[in-house]
N, C-alpha and C. Protein backbone atom coordinates (compact mmCIF):
# COMPACT_ATOMS: atom_id res chain seq x y z
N UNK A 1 -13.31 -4.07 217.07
CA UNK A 1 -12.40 -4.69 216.12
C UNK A 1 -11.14 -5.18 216.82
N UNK A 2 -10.67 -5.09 217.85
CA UNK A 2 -9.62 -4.97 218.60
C UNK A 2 -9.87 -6.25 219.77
N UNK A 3 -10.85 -6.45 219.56
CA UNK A 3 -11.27 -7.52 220.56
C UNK A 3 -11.19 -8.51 219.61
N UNK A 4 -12.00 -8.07 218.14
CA UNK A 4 -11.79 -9.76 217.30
C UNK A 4 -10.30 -10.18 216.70
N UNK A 5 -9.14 -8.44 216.87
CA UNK A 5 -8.16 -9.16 216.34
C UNK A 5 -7.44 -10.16 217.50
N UNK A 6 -7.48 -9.27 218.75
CA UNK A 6 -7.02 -10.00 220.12
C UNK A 6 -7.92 -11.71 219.77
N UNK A 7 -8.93 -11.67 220.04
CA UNK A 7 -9.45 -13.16 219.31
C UNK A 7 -8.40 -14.19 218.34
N UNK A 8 -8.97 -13.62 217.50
CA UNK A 8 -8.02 -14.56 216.59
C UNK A 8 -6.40 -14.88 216.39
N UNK A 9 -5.78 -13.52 217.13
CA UNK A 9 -4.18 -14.11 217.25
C UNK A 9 -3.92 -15.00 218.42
N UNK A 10 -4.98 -14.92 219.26
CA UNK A 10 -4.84 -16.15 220.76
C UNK A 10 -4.81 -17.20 219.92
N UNK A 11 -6.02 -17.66 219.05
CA UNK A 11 -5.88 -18.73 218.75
C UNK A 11 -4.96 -18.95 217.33
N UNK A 12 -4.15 -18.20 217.39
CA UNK A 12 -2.99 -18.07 216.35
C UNK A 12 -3.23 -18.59 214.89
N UNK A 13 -2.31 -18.50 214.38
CA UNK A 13 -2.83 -18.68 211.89
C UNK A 13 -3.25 -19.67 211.81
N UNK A 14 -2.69 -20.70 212.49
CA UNK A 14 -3.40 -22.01 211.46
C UNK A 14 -4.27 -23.04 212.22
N UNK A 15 -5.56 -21.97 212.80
CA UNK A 15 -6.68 -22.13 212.79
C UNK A 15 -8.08 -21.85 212.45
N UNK A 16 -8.90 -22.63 212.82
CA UNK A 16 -10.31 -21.92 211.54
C UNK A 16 -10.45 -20.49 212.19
N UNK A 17 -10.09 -20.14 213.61
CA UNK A 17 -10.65 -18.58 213.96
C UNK A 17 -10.13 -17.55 213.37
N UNK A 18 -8.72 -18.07 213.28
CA UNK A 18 -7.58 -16.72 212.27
C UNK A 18 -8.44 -17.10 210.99
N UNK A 19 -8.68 -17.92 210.36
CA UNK A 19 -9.44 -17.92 208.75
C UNK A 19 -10.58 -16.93 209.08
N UNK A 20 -11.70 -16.93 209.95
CA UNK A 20 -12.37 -15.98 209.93
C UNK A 20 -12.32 -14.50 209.56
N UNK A 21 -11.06 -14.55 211.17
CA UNK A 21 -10.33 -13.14 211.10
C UNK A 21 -10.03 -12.37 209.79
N UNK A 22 -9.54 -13.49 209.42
CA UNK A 22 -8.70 -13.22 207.57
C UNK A 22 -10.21 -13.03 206.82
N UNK A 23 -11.05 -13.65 206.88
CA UNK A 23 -12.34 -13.53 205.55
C UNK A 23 -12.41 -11.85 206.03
N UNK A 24 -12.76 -11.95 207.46
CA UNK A 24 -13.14 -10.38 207.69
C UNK A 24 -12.78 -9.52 207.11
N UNK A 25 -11.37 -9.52 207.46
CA UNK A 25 -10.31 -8.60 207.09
C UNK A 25 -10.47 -7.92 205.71
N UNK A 26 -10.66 -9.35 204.83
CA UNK A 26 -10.54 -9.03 203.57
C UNK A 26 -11.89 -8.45 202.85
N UNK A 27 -12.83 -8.70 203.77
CA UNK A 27 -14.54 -8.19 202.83
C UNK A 27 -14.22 -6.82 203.69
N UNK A 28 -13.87 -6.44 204.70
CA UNK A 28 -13.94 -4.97 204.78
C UNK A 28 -12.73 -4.40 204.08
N UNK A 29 -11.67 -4.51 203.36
CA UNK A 29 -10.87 -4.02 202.79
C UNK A 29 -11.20 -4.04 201.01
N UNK A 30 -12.46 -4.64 200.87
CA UNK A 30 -12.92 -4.98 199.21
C UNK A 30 -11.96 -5.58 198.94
N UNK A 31 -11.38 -6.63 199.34
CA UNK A 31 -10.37 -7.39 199.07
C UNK A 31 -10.79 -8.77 198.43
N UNK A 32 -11.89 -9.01 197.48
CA UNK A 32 -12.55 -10.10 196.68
C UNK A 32 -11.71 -11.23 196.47
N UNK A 33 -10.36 -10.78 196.08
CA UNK A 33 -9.54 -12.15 195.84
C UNK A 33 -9.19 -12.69 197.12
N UNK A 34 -8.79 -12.10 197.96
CA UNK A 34 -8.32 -12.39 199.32
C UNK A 34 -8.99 -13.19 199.79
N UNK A 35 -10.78 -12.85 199.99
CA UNK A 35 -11.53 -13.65 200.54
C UNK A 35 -11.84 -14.71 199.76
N UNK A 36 -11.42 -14.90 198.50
CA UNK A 36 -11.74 -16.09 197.85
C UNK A 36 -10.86 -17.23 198.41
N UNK A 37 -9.82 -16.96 199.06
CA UNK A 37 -9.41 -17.90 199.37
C UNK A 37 -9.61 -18.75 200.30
N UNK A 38 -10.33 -18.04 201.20
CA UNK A 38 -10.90 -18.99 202.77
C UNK A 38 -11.68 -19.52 202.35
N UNK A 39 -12.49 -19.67 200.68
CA UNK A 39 -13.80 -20.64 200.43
C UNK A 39 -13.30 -21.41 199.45
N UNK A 40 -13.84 -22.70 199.71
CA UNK A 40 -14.14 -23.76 198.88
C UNK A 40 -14.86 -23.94 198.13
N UNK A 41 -15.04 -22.82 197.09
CA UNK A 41 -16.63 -22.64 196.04
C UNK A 41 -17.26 -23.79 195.63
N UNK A 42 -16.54 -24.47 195.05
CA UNK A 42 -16.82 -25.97 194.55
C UNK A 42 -17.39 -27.10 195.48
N UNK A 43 -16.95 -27.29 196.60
CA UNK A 43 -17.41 -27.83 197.33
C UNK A 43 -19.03 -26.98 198.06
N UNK A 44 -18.54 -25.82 198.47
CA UNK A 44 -20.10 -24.84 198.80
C UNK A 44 -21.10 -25.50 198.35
N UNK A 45 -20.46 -24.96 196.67
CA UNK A 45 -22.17 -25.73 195.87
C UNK A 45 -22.27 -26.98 195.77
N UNK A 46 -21.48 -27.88 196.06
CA UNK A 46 -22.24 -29.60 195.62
C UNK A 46 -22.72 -29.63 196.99
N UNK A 47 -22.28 -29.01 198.38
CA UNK A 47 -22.61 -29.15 199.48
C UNK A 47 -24.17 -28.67 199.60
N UNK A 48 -24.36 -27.39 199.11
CA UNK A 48 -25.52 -27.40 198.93
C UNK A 48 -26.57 -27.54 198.12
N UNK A 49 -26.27 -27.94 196.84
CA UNK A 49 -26.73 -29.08 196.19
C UNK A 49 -27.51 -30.54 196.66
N UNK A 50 -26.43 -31.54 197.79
CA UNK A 50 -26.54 -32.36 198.30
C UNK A 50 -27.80 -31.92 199.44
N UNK A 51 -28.02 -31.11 199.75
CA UNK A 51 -28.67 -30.36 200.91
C UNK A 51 -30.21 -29.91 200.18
N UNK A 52 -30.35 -29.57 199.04
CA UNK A 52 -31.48 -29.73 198.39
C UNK A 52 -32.08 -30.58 197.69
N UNK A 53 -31.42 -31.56 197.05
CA UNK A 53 -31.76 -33.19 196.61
C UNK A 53 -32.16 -34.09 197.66
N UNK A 54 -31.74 -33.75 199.04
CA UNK A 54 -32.46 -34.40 200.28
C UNK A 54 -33.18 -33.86 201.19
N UNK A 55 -33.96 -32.79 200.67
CA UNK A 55 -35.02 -31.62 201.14
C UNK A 55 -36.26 -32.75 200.55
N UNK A 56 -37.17 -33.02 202.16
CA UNK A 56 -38.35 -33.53 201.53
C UNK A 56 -38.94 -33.37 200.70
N UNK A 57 -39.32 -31.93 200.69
CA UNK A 57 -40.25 -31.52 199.13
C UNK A 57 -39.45 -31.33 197.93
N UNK A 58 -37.58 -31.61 197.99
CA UNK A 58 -36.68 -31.22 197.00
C UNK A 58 -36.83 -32.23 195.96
N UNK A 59 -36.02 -32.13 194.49
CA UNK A 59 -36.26 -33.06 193.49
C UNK A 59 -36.36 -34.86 193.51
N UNK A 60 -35.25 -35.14 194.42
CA UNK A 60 -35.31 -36.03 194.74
C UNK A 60 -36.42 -36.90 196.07
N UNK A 61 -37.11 -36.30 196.51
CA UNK A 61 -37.67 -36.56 197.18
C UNK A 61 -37.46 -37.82 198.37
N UNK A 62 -37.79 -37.91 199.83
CA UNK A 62 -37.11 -37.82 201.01
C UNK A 62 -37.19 -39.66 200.60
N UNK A 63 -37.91 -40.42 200.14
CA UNK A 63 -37.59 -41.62 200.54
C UNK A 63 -37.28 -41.96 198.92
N UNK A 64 -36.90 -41.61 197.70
CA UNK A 64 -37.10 -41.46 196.64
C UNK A 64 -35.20 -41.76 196.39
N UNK A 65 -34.72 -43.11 196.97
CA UNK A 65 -33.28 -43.35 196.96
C UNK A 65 -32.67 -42.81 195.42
N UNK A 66 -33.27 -43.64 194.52
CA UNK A 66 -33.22 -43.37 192.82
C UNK A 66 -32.87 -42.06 192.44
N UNK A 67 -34.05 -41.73 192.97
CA UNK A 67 -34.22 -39.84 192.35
C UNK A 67 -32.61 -39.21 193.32
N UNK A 68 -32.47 -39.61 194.17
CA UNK A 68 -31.37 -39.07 195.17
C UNK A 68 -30.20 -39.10 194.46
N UNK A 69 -30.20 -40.22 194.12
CA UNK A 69 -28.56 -40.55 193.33
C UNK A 69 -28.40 -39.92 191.96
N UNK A 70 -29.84 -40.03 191.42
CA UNK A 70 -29.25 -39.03 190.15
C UNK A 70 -29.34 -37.71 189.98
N UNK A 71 -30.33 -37.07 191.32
CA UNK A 71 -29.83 -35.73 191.99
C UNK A 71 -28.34 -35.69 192.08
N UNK A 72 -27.71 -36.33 192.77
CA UNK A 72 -26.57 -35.80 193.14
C UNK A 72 -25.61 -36.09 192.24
N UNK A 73 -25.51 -37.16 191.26
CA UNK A 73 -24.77 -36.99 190.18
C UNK A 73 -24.98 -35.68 189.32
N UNK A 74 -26.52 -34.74 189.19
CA UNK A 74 -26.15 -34.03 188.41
C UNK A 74 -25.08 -32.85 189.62
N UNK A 75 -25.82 -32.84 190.15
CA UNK A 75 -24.61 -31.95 191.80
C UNK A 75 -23.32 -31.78 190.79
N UNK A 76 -23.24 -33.17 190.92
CA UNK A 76 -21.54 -33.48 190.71
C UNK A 76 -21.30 -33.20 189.57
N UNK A 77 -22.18 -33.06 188.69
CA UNK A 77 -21.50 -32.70 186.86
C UNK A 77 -21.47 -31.13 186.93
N UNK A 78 -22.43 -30.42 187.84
CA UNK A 78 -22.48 -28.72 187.57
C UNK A 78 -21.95 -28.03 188.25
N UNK A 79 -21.66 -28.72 189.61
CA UNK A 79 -20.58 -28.11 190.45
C UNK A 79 -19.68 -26.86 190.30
N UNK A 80 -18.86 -27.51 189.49
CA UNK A 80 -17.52 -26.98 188.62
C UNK A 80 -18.17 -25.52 188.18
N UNK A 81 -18.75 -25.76 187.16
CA UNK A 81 -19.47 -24.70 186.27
C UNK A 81 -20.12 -23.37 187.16
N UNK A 82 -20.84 -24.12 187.94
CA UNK A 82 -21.43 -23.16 188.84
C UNK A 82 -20.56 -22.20 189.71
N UNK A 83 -19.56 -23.28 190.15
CA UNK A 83 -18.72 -22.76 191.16
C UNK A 83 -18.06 -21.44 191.06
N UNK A 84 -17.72 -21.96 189.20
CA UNK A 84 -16.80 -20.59 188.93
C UNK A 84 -17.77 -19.17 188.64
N UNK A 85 -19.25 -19.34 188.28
CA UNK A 85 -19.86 -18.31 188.45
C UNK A 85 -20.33 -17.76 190.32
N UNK A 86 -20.11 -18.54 191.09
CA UNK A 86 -20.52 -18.15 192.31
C UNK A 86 -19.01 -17.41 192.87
N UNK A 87 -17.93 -18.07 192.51
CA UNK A 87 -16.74 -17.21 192.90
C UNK A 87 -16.40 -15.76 192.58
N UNK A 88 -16.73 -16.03 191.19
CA UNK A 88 -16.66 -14.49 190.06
C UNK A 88 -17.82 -13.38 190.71
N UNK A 89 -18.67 -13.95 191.00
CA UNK A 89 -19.63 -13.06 191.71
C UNK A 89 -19.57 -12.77 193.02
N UNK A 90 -19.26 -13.56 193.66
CA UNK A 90 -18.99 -13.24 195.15
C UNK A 90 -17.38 -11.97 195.12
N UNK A 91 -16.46 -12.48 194.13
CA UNK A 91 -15.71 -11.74 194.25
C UNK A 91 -15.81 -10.31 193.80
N UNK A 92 -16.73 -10.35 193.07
CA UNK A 92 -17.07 -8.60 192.09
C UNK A 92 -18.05 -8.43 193.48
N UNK A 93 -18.57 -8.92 194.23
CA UNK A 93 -20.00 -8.26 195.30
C UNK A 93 -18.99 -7.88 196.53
N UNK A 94 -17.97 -8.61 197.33
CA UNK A 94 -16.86 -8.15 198.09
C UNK A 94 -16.12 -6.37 197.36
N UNK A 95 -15.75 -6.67 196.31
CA UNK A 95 -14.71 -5.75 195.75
C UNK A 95 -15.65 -4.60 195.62
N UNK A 96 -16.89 -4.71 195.47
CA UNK A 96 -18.19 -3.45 195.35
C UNK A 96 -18.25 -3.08 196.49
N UNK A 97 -18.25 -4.00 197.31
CA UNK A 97 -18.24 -3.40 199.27
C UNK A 97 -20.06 -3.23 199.04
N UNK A 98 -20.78 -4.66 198.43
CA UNK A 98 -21.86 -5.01 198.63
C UNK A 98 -22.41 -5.41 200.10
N UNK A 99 -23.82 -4.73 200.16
CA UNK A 99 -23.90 -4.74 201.64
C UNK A 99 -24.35 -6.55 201.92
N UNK A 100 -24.85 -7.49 201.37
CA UNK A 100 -25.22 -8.70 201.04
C UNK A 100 -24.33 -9.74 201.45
N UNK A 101 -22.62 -9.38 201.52
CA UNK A 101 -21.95 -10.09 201.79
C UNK A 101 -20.98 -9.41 203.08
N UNK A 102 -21.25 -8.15 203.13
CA UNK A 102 -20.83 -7.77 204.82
C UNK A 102 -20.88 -8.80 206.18
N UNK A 103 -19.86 -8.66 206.99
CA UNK A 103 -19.69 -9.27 208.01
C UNK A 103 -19.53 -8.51 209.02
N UNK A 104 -20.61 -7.74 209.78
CA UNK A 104 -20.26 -7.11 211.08
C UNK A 104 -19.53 -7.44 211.86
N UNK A 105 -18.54 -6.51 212.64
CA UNK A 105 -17.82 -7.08 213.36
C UNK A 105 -18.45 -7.73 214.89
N UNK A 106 -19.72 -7.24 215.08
CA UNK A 106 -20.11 -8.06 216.25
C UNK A 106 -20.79 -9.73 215.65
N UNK A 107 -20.65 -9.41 214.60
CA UNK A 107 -20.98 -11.18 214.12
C UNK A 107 -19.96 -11.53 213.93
N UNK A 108 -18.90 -11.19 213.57
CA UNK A 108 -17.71 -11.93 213.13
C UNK A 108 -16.93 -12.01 214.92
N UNK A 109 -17.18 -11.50 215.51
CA UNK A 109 -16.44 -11.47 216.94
C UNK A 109 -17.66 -13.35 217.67
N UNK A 110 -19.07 -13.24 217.71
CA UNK A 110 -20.32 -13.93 217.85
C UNK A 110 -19.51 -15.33 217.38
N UNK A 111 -19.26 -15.53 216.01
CA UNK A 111 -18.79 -16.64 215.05
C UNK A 111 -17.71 -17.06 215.60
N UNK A 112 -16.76 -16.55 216.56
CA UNK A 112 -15.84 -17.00 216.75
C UNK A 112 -16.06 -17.36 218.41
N UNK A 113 -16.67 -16.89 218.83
CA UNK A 113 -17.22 -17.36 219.79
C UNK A 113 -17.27 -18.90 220.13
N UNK A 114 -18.46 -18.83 219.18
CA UNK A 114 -19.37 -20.05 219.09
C UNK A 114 -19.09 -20.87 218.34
N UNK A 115 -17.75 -20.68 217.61
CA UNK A 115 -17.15 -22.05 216.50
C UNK A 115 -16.51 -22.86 217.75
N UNK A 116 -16.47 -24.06 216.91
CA UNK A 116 -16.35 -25.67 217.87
C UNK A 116 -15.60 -26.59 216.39
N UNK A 117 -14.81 -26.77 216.85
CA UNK A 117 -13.28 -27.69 216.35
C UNK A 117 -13.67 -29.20 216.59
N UNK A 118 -13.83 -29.74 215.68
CA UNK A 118 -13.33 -31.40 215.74
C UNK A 118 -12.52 -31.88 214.72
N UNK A 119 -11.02 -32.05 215.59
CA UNK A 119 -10.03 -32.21 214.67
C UNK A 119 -9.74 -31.51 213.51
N UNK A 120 -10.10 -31.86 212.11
CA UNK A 120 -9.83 -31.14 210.99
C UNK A 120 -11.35 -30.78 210.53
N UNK A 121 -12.28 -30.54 211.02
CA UNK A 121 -13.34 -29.70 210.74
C UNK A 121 -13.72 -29.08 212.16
N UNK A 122 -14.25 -27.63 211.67
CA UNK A 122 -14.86 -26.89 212.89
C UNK A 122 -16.62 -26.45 211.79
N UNK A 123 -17.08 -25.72 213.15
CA UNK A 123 -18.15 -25.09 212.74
C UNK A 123 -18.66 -24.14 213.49
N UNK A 124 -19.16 -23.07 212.68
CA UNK A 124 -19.43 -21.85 213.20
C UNK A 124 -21.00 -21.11 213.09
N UNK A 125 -21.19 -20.14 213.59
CA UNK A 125 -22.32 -19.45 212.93
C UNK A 125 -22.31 -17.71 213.42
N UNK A 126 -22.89 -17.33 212.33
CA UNK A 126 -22.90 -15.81 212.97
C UNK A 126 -24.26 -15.68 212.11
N UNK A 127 -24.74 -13.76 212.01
CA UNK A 127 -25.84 -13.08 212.42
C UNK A 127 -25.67 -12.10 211.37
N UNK A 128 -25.98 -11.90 210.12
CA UNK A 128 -26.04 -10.70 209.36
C UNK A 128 -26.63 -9.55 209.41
N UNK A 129 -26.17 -7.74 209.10
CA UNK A 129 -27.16 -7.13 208.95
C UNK A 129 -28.81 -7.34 209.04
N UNK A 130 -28.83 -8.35 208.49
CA UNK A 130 -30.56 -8.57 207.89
C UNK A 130 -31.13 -9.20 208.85
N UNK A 131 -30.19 -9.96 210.13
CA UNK A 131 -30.68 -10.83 210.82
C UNK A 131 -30.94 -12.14 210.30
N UNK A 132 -30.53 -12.67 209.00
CA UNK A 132 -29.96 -14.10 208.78
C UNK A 132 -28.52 -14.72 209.15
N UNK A 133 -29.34 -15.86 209.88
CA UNK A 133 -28.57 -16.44 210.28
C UNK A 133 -27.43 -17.70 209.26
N UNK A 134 -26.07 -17.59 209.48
CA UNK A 134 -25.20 -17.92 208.00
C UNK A 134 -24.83 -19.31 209.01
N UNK A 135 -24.47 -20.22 208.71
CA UNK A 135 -24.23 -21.68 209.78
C UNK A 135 -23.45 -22.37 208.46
N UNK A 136 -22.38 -22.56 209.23
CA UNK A 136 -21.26 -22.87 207.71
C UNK A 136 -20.11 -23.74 209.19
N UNK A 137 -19.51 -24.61 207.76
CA UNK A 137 -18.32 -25.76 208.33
C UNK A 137 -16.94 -25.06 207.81
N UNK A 138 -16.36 -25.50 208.15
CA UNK A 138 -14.61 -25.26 207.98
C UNK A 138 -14.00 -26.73 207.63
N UNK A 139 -12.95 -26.50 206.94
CA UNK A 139 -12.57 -27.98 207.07
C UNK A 139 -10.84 -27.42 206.39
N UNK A 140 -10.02 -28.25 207.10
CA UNK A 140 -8.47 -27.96 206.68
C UNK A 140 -7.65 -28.42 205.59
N UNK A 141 -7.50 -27.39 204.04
CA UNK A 141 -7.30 -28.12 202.72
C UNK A 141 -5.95 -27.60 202.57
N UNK A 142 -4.97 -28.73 202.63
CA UNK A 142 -3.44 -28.37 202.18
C UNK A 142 -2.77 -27.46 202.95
N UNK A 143 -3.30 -27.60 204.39
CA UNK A 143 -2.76 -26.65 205.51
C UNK A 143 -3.46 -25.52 205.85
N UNK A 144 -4.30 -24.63 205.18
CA UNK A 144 -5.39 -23.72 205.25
C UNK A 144 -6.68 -24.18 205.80
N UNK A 145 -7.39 -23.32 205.86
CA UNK A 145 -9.06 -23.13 207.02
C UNK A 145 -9.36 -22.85 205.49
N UNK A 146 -10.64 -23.25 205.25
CA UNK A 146 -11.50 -22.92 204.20
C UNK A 146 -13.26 -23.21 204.27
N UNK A 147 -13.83 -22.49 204.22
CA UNK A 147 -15.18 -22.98 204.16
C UNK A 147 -15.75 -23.57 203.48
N UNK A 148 -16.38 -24.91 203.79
CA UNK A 148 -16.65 -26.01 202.53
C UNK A 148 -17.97 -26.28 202.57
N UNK A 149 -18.85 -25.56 203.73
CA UNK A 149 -20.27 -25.85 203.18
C UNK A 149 -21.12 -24.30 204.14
N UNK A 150 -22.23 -23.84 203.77
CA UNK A 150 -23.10 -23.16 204.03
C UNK A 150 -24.43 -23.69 204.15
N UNK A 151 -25.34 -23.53 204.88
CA UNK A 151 -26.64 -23.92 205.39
C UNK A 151 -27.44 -23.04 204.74
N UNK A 152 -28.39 -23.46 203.99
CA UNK A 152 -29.54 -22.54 203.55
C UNK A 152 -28.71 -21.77 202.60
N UNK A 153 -27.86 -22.20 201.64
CA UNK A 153 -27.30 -21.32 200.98
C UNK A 153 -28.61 -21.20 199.61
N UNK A 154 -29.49 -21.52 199.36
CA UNK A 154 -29.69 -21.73 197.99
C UNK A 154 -30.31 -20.99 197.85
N UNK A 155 -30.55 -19.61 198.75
CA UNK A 155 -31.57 -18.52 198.18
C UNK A 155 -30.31 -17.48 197.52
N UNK A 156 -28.79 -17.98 197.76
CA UNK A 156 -27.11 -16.97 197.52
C UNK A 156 -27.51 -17.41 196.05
N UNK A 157 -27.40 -18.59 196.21
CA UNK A 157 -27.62 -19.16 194.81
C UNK A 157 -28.92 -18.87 193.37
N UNK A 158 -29.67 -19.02 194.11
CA UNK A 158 -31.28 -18.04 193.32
C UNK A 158 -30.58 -16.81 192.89
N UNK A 159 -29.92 -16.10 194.32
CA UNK A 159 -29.64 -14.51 193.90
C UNK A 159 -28.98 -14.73 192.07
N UNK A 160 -27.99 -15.47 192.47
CA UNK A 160 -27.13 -15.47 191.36
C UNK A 160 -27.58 -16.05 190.15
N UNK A 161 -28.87 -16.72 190.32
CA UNK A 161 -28.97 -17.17 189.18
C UNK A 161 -29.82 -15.96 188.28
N UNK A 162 -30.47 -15.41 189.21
CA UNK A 162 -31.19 -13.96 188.81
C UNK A 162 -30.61 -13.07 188.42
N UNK A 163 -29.37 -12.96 188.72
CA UNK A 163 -28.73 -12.07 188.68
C UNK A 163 -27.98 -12.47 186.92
N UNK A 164 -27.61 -13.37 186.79
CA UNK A 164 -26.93 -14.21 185.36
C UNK A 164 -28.15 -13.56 184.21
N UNK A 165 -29.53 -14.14 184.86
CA UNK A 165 -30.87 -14.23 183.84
C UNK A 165 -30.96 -12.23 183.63
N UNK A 166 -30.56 -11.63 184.18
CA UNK A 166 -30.66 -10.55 184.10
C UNK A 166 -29.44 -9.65 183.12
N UNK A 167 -28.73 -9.95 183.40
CA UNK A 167 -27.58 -9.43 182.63
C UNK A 167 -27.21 -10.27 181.39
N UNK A 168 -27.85 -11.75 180.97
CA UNK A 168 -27.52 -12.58 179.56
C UNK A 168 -29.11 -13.19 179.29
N UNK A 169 -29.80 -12.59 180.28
CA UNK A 169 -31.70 -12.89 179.59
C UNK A 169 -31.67 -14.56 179.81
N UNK A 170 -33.06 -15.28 180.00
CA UNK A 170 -33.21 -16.26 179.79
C UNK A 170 -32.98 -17.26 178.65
N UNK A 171 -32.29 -18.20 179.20
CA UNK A 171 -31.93 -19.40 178.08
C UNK A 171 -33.00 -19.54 176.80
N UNK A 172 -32.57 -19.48 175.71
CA UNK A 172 -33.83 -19.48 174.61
C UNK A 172 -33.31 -20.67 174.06
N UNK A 173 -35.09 -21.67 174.01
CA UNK A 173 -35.12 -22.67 173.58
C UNK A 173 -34.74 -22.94 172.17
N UNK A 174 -33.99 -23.86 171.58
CA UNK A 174 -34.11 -23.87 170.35
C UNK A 174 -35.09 -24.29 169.20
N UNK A 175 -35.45 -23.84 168.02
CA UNK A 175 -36.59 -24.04 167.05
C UNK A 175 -36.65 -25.51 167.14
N UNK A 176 -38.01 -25.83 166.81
CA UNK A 176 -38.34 -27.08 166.85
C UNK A 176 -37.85 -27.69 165.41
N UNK A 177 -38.02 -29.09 165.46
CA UNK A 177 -37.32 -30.02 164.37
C UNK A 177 -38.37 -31.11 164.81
N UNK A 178 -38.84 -31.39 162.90
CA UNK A 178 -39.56 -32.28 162.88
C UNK A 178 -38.92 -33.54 162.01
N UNK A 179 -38.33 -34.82 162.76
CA UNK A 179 -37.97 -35.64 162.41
C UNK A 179 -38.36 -35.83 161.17
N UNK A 180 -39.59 -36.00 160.46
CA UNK A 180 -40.41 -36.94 159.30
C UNK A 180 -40.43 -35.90 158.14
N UNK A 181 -40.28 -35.08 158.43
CA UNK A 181 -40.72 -33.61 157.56
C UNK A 181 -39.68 -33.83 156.39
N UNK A 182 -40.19 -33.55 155.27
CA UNK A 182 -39.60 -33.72 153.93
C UNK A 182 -38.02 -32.92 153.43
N UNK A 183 -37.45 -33.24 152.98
CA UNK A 183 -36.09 -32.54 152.92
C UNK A 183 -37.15 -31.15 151.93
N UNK A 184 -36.28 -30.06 152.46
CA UNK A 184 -36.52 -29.29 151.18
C UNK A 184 -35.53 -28.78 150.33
N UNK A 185 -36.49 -28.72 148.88
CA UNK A 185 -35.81 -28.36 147.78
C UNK A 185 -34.78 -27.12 147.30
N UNK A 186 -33.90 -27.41 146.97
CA UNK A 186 -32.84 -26.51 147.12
C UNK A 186 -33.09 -25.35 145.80
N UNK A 187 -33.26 -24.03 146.48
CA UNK A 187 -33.36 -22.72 145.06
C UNK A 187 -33.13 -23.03 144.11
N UNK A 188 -33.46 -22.87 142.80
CA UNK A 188 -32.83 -22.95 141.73
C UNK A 188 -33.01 -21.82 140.91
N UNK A 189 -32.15 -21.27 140.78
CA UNK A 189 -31.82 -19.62 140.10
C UNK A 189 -32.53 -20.10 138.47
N UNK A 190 -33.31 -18.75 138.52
CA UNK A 190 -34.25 -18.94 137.24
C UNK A 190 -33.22 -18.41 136.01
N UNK A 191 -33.32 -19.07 135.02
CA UNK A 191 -32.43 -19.22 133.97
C UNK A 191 -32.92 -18.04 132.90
N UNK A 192 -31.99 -17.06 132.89
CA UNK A 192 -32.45 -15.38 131.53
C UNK A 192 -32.68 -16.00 130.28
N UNK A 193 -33.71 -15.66 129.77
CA UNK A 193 -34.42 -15.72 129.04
C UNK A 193 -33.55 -14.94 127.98
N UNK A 194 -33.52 -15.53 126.58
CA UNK A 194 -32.44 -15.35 125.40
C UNK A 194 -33.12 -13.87 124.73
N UNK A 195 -32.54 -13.92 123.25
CA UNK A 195 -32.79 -12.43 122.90
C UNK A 195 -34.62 -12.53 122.38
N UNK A 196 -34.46 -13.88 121.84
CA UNK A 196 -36.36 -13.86 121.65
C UNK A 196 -37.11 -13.77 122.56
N UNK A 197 -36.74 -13.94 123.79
CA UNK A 197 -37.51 -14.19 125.27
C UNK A 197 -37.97 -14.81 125.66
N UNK A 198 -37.37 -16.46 125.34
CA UNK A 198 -37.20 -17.99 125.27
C UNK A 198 -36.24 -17.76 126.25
N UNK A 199 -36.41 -18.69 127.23
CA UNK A 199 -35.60 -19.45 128.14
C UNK A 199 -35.13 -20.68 127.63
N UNK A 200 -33.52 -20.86 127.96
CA UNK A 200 -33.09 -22.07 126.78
C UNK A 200 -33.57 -23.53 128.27
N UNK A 201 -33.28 -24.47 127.33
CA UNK A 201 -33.90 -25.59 127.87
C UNK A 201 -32.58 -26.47 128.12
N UNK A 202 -32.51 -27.13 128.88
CA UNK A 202 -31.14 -28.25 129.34
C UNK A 202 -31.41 -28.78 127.75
């Protein structure tokens, strides 16, 4: 640990290696908000969004320009939505001191290694517990290091969507509606029958 802090103060705060330093810092301290800040959630997901709409076998398919563009417009409409469930969750899985989002310190020492700077984007990669490999960009927003895209993120994303379907159940379709189908007739409360046991008549 002493080697990655020596690391990152060489290359001093306001660079992507101190942002590392800092994500570290903050997932081993269950510090969820903290680390929310070195990510760009919103961008993450349209980034990888954009990254599965141009997956040969993905919706849009590889020479399928059409299908591409209105892939990525929906990207761009769910983004938002998504984002804020991938933040909320990433931040409750940090603050749990979930093993899923751990950063060893010999990967986080590895990542800094091997990150490479061009101008206002760098890029890095490190090595998880599990032996997946995480390959993510940096890019500099309003003076800060923030991570704005992940590689192969969309199995983080599955997790979470499993994870949603589990705790609020699958989306239930709504009852069908048949356009042509006849209005129906509205109750009409049966009218008491008088003292002879005649019902009076309009």
């Amino acid at each position: 640990m002493a080697a990655l802090a020596a690391w990152a103060v060489f290359y001093l705060p306001d660079t992507p290696s101190f942002a590392i330093f800092q994500l570290k810092q903050s997932i081993d301290a269950r510090d969820g908000a903290g680390a929310a800040r070195y990510i760009d959630f919103q961008k993450v997901v349209r980034n990888a969004g954009y990254e599965m709409v141009e997956e040969p076998n993905g919706a849009g398919g590889a020479g399928n320009i059409l299908g591409q563009l209105i892939g990525k417009g929906a990207v761009d409409l769910l983004s938002g939505p998504m984002a804020v469930l991938l933040k909320s969750w990433a931040t409750q899985q940090v603050d749990n001191g979930a093993k899923d989002v751990q950063m060893p310190a010999m990967a986080a020492v590895a990542a800094l290694v091997v990150l490479r700077r061009s101008g206002e984007v760098a890029f890095t990669r490190w090595q998880d517990h599990k032996g997946q490999v995480w390959e993510v960009r940096l890019a500099r927003e309003e003076g800060q290091w923030k991570i704005v895209e992940v590689k192969n993120v969309k199995q983080l994303l599955d997790k979470l969507k499993r994870q949603q379907e589990k705790e609020f159940g699958p989306p239930t379709a709504a009852p069908p509606t048949y356009p042509n189908a006849p209005p129906t007739a509205p109750d009409v409360p049966a009218t008491p029958p008088d003292a002879d046991g005649t019902a009076d008549t309009p």
